[in-house]
Protein backbone atom coordinates (compact mmCIF):
# COMPACT_ATOMS: atom_id res chain seq x y z
CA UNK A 1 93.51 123.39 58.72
CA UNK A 2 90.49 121.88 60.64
CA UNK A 3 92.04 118.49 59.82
CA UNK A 4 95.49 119.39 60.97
CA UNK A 5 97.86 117.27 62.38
CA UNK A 6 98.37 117.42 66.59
CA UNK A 7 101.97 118.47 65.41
CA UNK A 8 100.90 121.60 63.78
CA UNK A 9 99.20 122.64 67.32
CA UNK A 10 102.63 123.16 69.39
CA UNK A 11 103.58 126.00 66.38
CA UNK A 12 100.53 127.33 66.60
CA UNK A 13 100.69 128.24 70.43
CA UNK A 14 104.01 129.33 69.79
CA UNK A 15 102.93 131.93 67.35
CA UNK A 16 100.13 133.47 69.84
CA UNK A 17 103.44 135.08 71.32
CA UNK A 18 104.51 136.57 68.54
CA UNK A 19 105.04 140.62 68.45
CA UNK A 20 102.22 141.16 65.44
CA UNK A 21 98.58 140.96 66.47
CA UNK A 22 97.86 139.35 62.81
CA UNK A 23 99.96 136.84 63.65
CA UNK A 24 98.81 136.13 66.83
CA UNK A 25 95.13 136.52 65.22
CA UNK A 26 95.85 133.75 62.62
CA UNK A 27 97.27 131.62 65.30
CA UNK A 28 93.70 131.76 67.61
CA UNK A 29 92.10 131.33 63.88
CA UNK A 30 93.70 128.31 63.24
CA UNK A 31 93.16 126.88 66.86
CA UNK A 32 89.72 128.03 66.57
CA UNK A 33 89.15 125.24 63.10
CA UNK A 34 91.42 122.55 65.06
CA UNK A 35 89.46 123.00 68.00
CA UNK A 36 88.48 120.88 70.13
CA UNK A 37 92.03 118.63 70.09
CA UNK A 38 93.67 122.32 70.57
CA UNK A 39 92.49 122.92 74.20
CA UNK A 40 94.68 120.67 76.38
CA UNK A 41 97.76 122.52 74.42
CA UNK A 42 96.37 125.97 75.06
CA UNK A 43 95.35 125.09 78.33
CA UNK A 44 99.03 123.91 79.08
CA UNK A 45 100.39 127.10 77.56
CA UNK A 46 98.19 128.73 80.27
CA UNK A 47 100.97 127.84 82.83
CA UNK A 48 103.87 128.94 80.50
CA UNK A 49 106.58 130.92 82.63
CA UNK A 50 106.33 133.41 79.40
CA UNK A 51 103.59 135.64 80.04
CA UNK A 52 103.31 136.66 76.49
CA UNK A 53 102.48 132.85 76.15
CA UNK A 54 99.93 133.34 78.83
CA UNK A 55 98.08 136.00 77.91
CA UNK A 56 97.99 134.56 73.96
CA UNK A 57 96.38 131.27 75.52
CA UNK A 58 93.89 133.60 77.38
CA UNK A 59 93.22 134.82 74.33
CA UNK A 60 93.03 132.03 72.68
CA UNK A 61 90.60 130.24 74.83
CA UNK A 62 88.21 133.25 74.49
CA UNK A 63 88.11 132.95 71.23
CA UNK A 64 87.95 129.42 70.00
CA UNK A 65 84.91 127.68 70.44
CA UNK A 66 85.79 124.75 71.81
CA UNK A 67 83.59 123.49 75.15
CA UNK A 68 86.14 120.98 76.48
CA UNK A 69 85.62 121.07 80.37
CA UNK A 70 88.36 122.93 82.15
CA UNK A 71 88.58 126.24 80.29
CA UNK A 72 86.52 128.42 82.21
CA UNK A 73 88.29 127.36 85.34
CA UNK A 74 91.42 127.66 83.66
CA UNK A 75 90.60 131.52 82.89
CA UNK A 76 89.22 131.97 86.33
CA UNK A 77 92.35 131.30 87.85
CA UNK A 78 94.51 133.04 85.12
CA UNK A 79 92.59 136.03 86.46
CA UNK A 80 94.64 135.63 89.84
CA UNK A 81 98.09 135.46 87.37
CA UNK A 82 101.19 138.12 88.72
CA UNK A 83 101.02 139.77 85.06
CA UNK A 84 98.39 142.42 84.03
CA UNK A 85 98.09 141.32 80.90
CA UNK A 86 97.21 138.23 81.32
CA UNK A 87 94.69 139.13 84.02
CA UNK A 88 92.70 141.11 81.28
CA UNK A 89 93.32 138.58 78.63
CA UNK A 90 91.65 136.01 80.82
CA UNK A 91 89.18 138.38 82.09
CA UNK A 92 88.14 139.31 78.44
CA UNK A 93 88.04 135.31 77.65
CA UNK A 94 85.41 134.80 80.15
CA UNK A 95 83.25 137.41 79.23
CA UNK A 96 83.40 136.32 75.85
CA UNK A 97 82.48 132.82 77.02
CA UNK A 98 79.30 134.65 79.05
CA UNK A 99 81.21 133.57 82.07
CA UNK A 100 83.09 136.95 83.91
CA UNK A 101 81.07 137.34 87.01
CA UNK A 102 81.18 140.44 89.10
CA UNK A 103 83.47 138.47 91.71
CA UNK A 104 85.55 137.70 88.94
CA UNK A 105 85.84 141.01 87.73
CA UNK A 106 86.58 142.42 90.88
CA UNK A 107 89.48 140.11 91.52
CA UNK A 108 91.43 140.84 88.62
CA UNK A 109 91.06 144.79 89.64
CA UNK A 110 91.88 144.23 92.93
CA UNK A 111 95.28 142.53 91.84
CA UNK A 112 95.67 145.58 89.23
CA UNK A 113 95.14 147.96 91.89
CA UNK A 114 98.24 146.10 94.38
CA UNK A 115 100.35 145.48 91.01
CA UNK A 116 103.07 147.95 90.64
CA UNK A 117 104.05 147.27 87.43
CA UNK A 118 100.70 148.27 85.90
CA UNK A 119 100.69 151.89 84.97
CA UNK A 120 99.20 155.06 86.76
CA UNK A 121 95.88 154.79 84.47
CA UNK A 122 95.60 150.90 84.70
CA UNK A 123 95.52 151.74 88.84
CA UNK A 124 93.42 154.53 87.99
CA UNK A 125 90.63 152.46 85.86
CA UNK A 126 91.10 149.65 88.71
CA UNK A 127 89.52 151.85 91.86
CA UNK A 128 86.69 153.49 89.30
CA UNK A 129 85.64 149.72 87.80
CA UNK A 130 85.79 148.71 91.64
CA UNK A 131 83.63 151.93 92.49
CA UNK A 132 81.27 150.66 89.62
CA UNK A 133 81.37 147.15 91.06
CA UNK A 134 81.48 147.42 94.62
CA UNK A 135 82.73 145.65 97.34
CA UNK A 136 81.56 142.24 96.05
CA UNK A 137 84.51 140.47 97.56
CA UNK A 138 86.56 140.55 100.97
CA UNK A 139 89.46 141.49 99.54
CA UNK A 140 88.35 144.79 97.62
CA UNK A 141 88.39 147.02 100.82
CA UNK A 142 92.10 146.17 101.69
CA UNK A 143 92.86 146.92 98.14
CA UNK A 144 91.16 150.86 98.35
CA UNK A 145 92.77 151.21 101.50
CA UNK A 146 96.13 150.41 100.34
CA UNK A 147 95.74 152.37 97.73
CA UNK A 148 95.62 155.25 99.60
CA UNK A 149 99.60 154.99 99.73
CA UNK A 150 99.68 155.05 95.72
CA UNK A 151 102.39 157.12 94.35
CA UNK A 152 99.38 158.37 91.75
CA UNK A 153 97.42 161.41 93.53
CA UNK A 154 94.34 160.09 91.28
CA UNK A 155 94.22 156.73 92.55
CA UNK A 156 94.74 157.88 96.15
CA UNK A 157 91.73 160.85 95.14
CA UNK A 158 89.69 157.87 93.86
CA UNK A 159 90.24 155.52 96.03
CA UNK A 160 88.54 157.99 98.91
CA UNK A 161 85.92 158.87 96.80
CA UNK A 162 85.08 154.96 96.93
CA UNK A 163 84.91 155.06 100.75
CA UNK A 164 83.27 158.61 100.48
CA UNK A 165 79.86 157.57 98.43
CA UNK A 166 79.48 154.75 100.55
CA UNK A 167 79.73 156.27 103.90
CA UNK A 168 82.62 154.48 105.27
CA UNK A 169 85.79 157.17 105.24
CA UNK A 170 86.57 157.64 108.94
CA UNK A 171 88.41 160.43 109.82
CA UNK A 172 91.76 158.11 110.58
CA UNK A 173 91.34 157.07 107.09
CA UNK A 174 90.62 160.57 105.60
CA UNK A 175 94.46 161.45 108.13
CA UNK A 176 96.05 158.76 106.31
CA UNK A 177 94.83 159.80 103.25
CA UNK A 178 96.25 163.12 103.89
CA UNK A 179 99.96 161.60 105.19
CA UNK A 180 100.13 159.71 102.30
CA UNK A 181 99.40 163.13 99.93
CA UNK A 182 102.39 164.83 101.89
CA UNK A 183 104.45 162.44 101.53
CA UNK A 184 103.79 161.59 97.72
CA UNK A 185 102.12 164.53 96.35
CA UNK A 186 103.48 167.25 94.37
CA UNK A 187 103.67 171.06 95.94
CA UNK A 188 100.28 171.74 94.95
CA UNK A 189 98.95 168.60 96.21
CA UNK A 190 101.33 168.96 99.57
CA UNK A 191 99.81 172.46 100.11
CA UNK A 192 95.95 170.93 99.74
CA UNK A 193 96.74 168.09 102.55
């Protein structure tokens, strides 16, 4: 296939959205031998309204081997995307490609931590890779603070246990904390605040 036709290229990103990872896997394979005249395709795919699309091109992109100028940037700023998914798929493409900087990695929690749609454990491993990382960008504080209204009692626990260990939990924060526990928490967690 490494002497494939440019025609064969449009299927191929097609199929990185398809619902069975081998699929998908033979797809980046066969990107990976066309590479180089692959990338602007992928890269377009990178902007697809489909996020399934997305996140395959993230994926892609990690994997192929191509150095055309334009993919890391292209990752870095799929890192920023509205979908989960395709935050980690880009995330994991750049530090494949040696390029997922601490900055980096803390945007693409950040976003996790605000995101709604991402589920009580994806919040949860957000705050403790942002306690790992620390606040290496402006935007991280906002984030733990805000999280402090999380329906999840964890992510609200963890996200004061990030302000706790480095000495910045004021005593409004620690009250909000608490007002956020009665209003969210279970009984048990009620009865603590």
């Amino acid at each position: 296939i490494g002497n494939a036709k440019p025609e064969i290229i449009p299927a191929l990103i097609k199929m990185l959205t398809d619902r069975n990872i081998y699929v998908r896997q033979s797809a980046v394979e066969s990107l990976d031998k066309i590479g180089e005249p692959a990338v602007p395709l992928i890269l377009k795919a990178l902007s697809d309204k489909d996020s399934y699309t997305r996140q395959g091109a993230a994926g892609a992109l990690g994997n192929i081997k191509a150095t055309s100028p334009g993919i890391i940037q292209a990752l870095k700023d799929a890192v920023k995307d509205n979908n989960g998914n395709v935050r980690r798929s880009a995330a994991e493409a750049l530090e494949k490609r040696k390029a997922l900087t601490n900055e980096i990695k803390a945007m693409r929690y950040v976003l996790d931590l605000g995101d709604s749609n991402m589920s009580g454990d994806a919040r949860i491993e957000a705050v403790e890779a942002l306690d790992k990382i620390g606040p290496v960008i402006p935007e991280v504080m906002p984030a733990i603070t805000s999280a402090f209204h999380d329906r999840e009692y964890v992510v609200r626990k963890e996200s004061v246990s990030f302000l706790e260990k480095r000495g910045l939990l004021t005593p409004a924060l620690k009250a909000e904390k608490y007002i956020c526990d009665l209003e969210y928490g279970k009984s048990v967690v009620r009865i603590k605040a």
